[in-house]
Protein backbone atom coordinates (compact mmCIF):
# COMPACT_ATOMS: atom_id res chain seq x y z
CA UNK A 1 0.00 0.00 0.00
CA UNK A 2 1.47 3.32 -0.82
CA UNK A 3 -0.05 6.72 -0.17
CA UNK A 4 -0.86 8.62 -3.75
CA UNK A 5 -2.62 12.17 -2.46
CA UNK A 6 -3.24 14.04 0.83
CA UNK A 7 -6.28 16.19 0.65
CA UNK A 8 -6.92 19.52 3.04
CA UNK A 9 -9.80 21.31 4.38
CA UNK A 10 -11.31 24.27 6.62
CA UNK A 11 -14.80 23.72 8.26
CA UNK A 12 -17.70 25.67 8.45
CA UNK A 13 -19.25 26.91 11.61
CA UNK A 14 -21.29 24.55 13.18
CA UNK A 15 -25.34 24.90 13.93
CA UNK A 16 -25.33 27.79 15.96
CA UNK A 17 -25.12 29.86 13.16
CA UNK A 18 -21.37 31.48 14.26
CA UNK A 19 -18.81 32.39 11.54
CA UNK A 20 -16.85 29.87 10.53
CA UNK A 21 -13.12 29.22 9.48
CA UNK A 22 -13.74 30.11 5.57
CA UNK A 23 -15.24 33.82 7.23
CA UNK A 24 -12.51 34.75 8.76
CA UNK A 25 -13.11 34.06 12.22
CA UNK A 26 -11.71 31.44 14.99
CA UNK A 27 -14.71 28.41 15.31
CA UNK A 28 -12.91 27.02 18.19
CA UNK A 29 -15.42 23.78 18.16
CA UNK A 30 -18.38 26.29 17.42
CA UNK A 31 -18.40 29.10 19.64
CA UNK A 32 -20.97 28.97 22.43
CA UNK A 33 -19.90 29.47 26.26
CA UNK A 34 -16.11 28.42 25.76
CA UNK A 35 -15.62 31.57 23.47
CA UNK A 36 -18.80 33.82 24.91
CA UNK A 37 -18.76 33.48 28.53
CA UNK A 38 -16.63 35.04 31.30
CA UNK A 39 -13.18 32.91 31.52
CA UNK A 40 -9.90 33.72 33.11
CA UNK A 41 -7.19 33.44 30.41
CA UNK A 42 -3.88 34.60 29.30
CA UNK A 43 -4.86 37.37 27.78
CA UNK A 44 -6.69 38.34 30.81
CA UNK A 45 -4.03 40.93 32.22
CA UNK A 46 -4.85 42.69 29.06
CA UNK A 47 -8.13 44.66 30.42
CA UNK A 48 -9.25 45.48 25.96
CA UNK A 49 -9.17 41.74 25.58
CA UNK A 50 -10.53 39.90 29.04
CA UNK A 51 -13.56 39.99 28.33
CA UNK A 52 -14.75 37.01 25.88
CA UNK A 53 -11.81 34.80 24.01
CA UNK A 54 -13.38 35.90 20.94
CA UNK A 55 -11.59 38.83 20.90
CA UNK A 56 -8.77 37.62 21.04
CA UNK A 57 -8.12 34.34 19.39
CA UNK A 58 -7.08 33.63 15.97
CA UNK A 59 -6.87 31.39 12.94
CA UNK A 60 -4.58 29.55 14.42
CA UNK A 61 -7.19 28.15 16.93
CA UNK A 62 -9.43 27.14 13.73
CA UNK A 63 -10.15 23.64 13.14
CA UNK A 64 -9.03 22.00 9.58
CA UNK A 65 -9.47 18.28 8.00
CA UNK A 66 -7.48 15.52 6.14
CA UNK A 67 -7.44 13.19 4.12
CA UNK A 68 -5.03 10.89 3.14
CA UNK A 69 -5.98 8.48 0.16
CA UNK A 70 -3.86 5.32 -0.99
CA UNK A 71 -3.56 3.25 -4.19
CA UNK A 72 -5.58 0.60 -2.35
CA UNK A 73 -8.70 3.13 -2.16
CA UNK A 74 -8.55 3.13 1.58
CA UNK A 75 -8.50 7.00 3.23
CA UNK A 76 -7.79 8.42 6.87
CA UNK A 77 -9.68 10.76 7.90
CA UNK A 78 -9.44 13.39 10.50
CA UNK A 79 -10.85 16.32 11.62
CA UNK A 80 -8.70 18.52 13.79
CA UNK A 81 -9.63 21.18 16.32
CA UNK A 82 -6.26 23.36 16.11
CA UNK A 83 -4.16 24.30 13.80
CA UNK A 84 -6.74 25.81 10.84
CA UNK A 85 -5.14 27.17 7.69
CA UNK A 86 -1.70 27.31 8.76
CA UNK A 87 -1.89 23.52 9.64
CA UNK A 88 -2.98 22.81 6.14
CA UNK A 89 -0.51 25.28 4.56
CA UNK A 90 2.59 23.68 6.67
CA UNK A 91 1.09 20.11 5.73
CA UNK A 92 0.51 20.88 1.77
CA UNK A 93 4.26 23.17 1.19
CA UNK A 94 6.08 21.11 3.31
CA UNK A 95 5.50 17.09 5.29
CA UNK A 96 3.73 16.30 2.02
CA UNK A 97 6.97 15.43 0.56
CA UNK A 98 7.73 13.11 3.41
CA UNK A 99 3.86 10.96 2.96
CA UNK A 100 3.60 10.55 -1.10
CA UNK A 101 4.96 7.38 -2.36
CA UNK A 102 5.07 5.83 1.20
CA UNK A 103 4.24 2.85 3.10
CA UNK A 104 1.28 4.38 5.59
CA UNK A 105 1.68 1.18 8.03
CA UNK A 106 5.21 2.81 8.27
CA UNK A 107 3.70 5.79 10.92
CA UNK A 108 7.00 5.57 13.30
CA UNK A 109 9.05 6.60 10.64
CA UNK A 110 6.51 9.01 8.86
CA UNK A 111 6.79 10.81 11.85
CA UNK A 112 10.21 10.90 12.60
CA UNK A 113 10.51 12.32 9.29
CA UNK A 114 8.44 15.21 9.99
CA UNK A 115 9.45 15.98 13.17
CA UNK A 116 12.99 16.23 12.34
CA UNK A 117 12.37 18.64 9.35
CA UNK A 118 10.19 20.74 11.67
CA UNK A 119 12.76 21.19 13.61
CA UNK A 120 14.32 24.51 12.70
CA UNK A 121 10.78 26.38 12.94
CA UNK A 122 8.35 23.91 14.56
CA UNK A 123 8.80 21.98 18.11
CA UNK A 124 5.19 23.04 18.48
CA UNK A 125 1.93 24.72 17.93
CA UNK A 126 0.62 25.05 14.28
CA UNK A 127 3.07 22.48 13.32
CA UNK A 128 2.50 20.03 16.12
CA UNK A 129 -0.94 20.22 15.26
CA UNK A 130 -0.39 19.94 11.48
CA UNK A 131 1.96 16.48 12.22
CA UNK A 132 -1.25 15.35 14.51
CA UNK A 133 -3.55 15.32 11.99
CA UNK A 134 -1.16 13.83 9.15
CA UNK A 135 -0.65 11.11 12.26
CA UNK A 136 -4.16 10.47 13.02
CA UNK A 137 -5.12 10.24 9.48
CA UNK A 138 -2.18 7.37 9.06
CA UNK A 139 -3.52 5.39 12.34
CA UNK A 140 -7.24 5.43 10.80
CA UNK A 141 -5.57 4.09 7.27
CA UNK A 142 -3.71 1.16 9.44
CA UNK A 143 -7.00 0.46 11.46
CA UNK A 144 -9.13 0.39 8.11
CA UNK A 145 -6.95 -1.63 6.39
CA UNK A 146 -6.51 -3.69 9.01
CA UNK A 147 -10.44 -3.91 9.65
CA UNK A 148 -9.77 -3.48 13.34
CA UNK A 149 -10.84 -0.27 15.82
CA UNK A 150 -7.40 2.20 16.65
CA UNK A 151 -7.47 0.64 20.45
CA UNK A 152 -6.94 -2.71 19.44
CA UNK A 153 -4.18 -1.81 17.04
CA UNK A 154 -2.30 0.62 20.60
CA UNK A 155 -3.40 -3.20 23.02
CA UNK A 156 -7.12 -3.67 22.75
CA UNK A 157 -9.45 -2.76 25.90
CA UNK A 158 -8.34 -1.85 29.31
CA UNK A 159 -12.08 -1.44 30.00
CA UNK A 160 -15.48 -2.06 28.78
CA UNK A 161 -16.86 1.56 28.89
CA UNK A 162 -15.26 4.74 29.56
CA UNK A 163 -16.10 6.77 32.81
CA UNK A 164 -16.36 10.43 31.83
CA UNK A 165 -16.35 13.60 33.85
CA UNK A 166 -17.47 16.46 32.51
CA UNK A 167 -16.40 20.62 31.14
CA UNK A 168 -18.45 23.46 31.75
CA UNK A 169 -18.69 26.77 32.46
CA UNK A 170 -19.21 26.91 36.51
CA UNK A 171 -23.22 28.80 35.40
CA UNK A 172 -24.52 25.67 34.00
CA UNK A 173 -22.43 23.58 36.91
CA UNK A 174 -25.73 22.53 38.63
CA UNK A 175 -27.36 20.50 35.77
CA UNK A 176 -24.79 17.84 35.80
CA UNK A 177 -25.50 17.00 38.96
CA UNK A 178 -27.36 13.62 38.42
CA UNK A 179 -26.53 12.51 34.97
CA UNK A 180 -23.86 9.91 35.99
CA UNK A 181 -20.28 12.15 35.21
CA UNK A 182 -18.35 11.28 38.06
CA UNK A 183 -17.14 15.05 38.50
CA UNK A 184 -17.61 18.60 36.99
CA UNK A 185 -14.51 20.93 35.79
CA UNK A 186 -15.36 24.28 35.97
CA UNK A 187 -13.60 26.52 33.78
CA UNK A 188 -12.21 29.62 36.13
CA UNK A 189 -13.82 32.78 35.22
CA UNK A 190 -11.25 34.57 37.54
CA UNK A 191 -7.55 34.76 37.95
CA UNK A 192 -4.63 36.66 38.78
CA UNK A 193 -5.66 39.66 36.26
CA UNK A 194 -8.45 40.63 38.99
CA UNK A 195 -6.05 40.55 42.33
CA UNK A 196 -7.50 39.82 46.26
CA UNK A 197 -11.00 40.40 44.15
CA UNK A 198 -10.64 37.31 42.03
CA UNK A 199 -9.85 35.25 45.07
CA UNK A 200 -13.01 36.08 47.02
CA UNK A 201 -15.40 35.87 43.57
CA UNK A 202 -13.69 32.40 42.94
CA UNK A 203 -14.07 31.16 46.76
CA UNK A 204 -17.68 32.12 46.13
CA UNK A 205 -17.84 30.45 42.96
CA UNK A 206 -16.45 27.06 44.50
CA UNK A 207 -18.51 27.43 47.14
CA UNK A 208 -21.42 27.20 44.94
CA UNK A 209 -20.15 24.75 42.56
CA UNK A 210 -20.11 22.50 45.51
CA UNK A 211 -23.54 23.13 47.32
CA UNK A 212 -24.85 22.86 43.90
CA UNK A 213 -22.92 18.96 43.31
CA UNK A 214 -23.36 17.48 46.71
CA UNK A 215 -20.99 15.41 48.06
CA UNK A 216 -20.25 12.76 45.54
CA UNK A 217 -19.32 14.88 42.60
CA UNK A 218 -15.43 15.27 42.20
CA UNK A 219 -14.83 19.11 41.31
CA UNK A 220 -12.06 20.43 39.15
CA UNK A 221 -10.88 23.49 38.18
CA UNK A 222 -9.28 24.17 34.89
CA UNK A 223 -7.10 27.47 34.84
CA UNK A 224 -6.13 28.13 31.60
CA UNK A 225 -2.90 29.50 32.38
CA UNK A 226 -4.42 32.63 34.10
CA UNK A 227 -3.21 31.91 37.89
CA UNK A 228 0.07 32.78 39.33
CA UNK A 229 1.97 30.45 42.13
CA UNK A 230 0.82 33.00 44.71
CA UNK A 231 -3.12 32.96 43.52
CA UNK A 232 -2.84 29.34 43.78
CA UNK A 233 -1.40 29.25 46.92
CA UNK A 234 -3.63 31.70 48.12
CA UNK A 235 -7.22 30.28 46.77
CA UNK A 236 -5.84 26.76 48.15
CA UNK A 237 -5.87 27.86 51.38
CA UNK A 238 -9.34 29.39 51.32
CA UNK A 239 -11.15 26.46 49.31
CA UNK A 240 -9.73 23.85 51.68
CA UNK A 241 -12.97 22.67 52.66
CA UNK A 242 -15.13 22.29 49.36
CA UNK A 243 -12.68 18.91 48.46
CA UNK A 244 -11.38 20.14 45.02
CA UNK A 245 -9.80 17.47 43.31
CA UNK A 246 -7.45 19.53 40.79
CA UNK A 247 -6.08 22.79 39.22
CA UNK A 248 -5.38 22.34 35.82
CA UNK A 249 -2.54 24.26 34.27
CA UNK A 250 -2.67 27.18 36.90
CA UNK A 251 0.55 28.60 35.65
CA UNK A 252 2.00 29.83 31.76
CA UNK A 253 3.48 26.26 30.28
CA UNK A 254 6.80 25.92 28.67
CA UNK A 255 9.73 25.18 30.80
CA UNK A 256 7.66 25.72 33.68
CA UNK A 257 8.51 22.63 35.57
CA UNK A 258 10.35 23.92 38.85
CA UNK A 259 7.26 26.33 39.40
CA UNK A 260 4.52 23.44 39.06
CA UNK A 261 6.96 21.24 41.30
CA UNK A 262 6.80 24.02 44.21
CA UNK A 263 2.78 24.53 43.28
CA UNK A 264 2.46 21.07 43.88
CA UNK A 265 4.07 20.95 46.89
CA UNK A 266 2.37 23.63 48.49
CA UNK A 267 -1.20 22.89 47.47
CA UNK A 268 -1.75 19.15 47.85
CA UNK A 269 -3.88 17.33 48.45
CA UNK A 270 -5.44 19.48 45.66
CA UNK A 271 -3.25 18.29 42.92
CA UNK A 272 -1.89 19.49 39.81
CA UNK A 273 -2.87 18.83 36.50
CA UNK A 274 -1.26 20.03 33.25
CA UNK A 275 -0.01 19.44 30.07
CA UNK A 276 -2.76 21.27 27.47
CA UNK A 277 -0.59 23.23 26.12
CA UNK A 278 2.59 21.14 26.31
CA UNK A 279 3.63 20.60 22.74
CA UNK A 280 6.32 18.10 22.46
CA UNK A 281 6.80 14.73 24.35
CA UNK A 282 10.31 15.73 25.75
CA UNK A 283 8.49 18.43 27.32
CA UNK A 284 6.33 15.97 29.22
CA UNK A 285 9.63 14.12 30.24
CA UNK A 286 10.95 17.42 32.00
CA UNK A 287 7.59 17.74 33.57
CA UNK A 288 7.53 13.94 35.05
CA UNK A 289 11.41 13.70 36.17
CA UNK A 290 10.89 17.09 38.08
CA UNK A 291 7.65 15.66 39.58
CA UNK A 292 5.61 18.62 38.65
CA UNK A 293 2.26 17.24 38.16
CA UNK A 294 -0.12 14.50 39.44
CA UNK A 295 -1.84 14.14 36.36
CA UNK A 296 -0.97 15.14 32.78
CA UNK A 297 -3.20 16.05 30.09
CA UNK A 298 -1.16 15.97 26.34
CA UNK A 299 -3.43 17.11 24.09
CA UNK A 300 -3.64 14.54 21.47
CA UNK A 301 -4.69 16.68 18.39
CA UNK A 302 -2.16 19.05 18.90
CA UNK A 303 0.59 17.91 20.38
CA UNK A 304 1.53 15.25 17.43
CA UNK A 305 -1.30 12.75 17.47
CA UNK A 306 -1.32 9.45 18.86
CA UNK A 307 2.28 8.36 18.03
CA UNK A 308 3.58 11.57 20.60
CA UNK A 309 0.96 10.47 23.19
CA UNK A 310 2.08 6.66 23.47
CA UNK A 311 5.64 8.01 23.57
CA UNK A 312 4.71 10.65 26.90
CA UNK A 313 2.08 7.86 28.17
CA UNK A 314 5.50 4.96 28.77
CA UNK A 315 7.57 8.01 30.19
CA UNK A 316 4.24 8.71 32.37
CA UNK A 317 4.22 4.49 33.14
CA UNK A 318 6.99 4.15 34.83
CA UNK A 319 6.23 7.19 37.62
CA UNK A 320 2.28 5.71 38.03
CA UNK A 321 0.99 8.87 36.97
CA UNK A 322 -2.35 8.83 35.29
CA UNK A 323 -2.11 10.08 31.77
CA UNK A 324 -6.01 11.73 30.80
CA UNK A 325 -6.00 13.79 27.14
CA UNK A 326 -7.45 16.77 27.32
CA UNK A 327 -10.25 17.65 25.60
CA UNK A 328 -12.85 15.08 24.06
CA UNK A 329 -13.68 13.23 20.96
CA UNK A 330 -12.90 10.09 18.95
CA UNK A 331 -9.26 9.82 18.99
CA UNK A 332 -8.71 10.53 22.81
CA UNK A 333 -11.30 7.40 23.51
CA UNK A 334 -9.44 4.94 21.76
CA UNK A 335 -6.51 5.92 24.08
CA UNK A 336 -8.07 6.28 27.16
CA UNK A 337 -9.85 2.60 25.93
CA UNK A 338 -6.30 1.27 25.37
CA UNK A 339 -4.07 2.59 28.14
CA UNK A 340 -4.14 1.25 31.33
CA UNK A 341 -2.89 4.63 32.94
CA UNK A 342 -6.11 5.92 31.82
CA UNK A 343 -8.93 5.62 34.25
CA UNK A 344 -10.77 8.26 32.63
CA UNK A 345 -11.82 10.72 29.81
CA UNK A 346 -13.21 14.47 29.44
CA UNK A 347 -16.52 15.18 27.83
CA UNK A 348 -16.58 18.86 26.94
CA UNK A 349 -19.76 20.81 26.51
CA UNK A 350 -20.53 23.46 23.64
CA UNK A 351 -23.12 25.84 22.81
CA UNK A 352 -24.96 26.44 26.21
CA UNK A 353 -23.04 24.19 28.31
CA UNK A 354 -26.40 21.65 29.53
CA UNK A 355 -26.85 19.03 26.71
CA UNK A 356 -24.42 15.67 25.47
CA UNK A 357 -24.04 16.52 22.24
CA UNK A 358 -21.34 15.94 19.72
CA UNK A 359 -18.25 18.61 20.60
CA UNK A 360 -17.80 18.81 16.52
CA UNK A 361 -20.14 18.94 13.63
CA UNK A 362 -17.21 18.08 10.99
CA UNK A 363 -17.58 14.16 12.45
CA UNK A 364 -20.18 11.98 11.72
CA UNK A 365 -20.37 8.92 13.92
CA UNK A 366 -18.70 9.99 17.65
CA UNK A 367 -20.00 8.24 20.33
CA UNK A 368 -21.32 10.37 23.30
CA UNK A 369 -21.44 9.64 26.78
CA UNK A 370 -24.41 7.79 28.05
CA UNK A 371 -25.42 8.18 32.04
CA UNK A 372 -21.33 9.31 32.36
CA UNK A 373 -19.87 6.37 30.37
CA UNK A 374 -18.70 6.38 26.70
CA UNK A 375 -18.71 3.15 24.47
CA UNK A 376 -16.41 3.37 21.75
CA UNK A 377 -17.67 1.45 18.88
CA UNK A 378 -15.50 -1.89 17.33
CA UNK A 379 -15.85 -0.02 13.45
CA UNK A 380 -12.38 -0.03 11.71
CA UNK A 381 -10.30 2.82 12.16
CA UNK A 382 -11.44 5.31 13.95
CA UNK A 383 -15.09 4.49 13.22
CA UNK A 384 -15.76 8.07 12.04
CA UNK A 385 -16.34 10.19 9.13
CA UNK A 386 -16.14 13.27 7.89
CA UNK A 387 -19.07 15.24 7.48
CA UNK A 388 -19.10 17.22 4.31
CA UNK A 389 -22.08 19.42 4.72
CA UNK A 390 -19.24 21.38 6.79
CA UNK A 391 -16.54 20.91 4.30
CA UNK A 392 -14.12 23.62 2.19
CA UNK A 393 -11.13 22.86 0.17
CA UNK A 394 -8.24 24.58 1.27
CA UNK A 395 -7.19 27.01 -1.43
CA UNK A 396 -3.11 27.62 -0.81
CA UNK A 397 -3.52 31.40 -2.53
């Protein structure tokens, strides 16, 4: 089998109606509360641009597809979340040379090949994500051909059903309560941009979160990078009572290891979760040997598909230290299904933040969580497909 064409594409917006990639405008999975509502972020310290995410984020955070067809008329396909036009521009000028003519059962070497000519300008970001889509793409070719599911090809089931907890803004927190996730993330809508203010308004808003959950429901915080080691510290100290289980990446990432070591240290039991925007698998070896996080969260469309993420989950292996991709969707089940070190998956809610529904309207076929628990399906590859209602060829001019 030999690979003869590799095929690009932006996506529309989704049902909601909001502008889509081919407009002009970051989707980001379709808008709703993620890009609309009030959420601490990095760009938070910049008072023009707190507000919503929308003003602020960019093509880069567009979602794209691929295709990648072979002379034996078998095609991976894959629609990514990151990485938009500039994904499909770095995959069509440049790692297209390394995929024509090739073996696509050869995906260790596929990638070595475009990881090492990366190099000088990648190591990350648009081109992590653009090398995570090519890789995905080659996985659901092996798994088609094949006729077997991606987790059997990466060890077959760990489990029978996947226990999910579930993303949301900390507003619609309270309708999750009894629908069988096994905990609620919040995302923060207050950091270290808004001083000793942001750490009463987020006591408040744990406070809530829990009287709202009960007892039973794990909570989590995800901090998009918006805290600072002394805001951590601090709101530790004051939430001690309301049994939160996590703050996810608190502090900026990139070579930010001896910082999340001390965070860790001074905050547990709370522990520390991080790793979404930790591009490169070496990174995630720093993070372990220093001991800087309980949990880590590689981001498995962007930071170079599947091939990175069974490379950072046997560095995670030998330190016991649970290895849960962030984000949700297709490709992160069949990893969570296969990997031992994976007790667990993330369902994250769009549009209004109360209803299961599928995270991205470019797939047809996703499974969705069912009383908590996801089911991946036993259809070859991936067991997806691309939905072409929201389809446009990318155009290089």
């Amino acid at each position: 089998m030999k690979i003869t064409d590799v095929k690009l594409y932006k996506i529309r917006a989704g049902t909601k109606g909001e502008k889509g990639a081919d407009q002009g405008e970051s989707q980001y999975w379709g808008g709703g509360w993620q890009t609309h509502a009030l959420i601490a972020n990095p760009m938070s310290v910049h008072p023009s641009y707190a507000r919503l995410r929308a003003q602020w984020m960019g093509p880069g955070q567009d979602p794209y597809a691929i295709e990648i067809h072979t002379d034996e008329g078998i095609t991976g396909q894959v629609a990514n979340y990151g990485g938009g036009a500039f994904a499909c521009a770095v995959i069509q000028k440049h790692l297209r040379r390394f995929l024509i003519g090739e073996d696509p059962f050869n995906i260790e070497l596929l990638w070595d090949r475009m990881y090492r000519s990366t190099m000088p300008y990648g190591l990350g970001g648009i081109v992590s994500m653009a090398i995570s889509g090519v890789d995905l793409a080659l996985w659901d070719i092996v798994g088609k051909a094949l006729k077997e599911p991606v987790y059997r090809l990466l060890g077959g089931k760990t489990k029978d059903k996947i226990p999910c907890y579930v993303t949301v803004h900390p507003d619609q927190a309270a309708c999750w309560k009894d629908r069988g996730f096994f905990g609620v993330k919040i995302a923060a809508p207050w950091g270290v941009a808004d001083g000793r203010d942001g750490l009463r308004k987020m006591e408040r808003c744990i406070a809530k979160v829990r009287q709202d959950l009960g007892d039973d429901l794990e909570i989590m915080i995800d901090c998009y990078m918006s805290w600072s080691l002394e805001f951590s510290v601090r709101l530790a100290e004051r939430i001690r009572d309301y049994d939160v289980k996590w703050f996810e990446d608190p502090l900026q990432n990139g070579w930010a290891e001896g910082l999340n070591a001390e965070l860790r240290s001074k905050i547990s039991p709370i522990q520390v979760a991080i790793g979404n925007l930790e591009f490169n698998y070496k990174a995630f070896h720093s993070i372990l040997t220093r001991e800087a996080a309980d949990i880590i969260q590689p981001e498995i469309q962007w930071c170079g598909g599947l091939t990175a993420v069974r490379r950072i989950a046997a560095i995670a292996k030998a330190a016991d230290i649970p290895v849960i991709p962030h984000g949700s969707g297709i490709y992160n089940y069949h990893f969570v299904l296969s990997n031992t070190n994976s007790p667990y998956a993330e369902y994250l809610t769009v549009d209004d933040g109360t209803s299961v529904r599928p995270i991205f309207d470019a797939v047809i076929g996703e499974p969705l969580p069912e009383n908590g628990f996801v089911t991946v399906p036993d259809r070859p590859g991936f067991g997806v497909e691309l939905n072409w209602d929201y389809l446009v060829p990318f155009d290089e001019s």
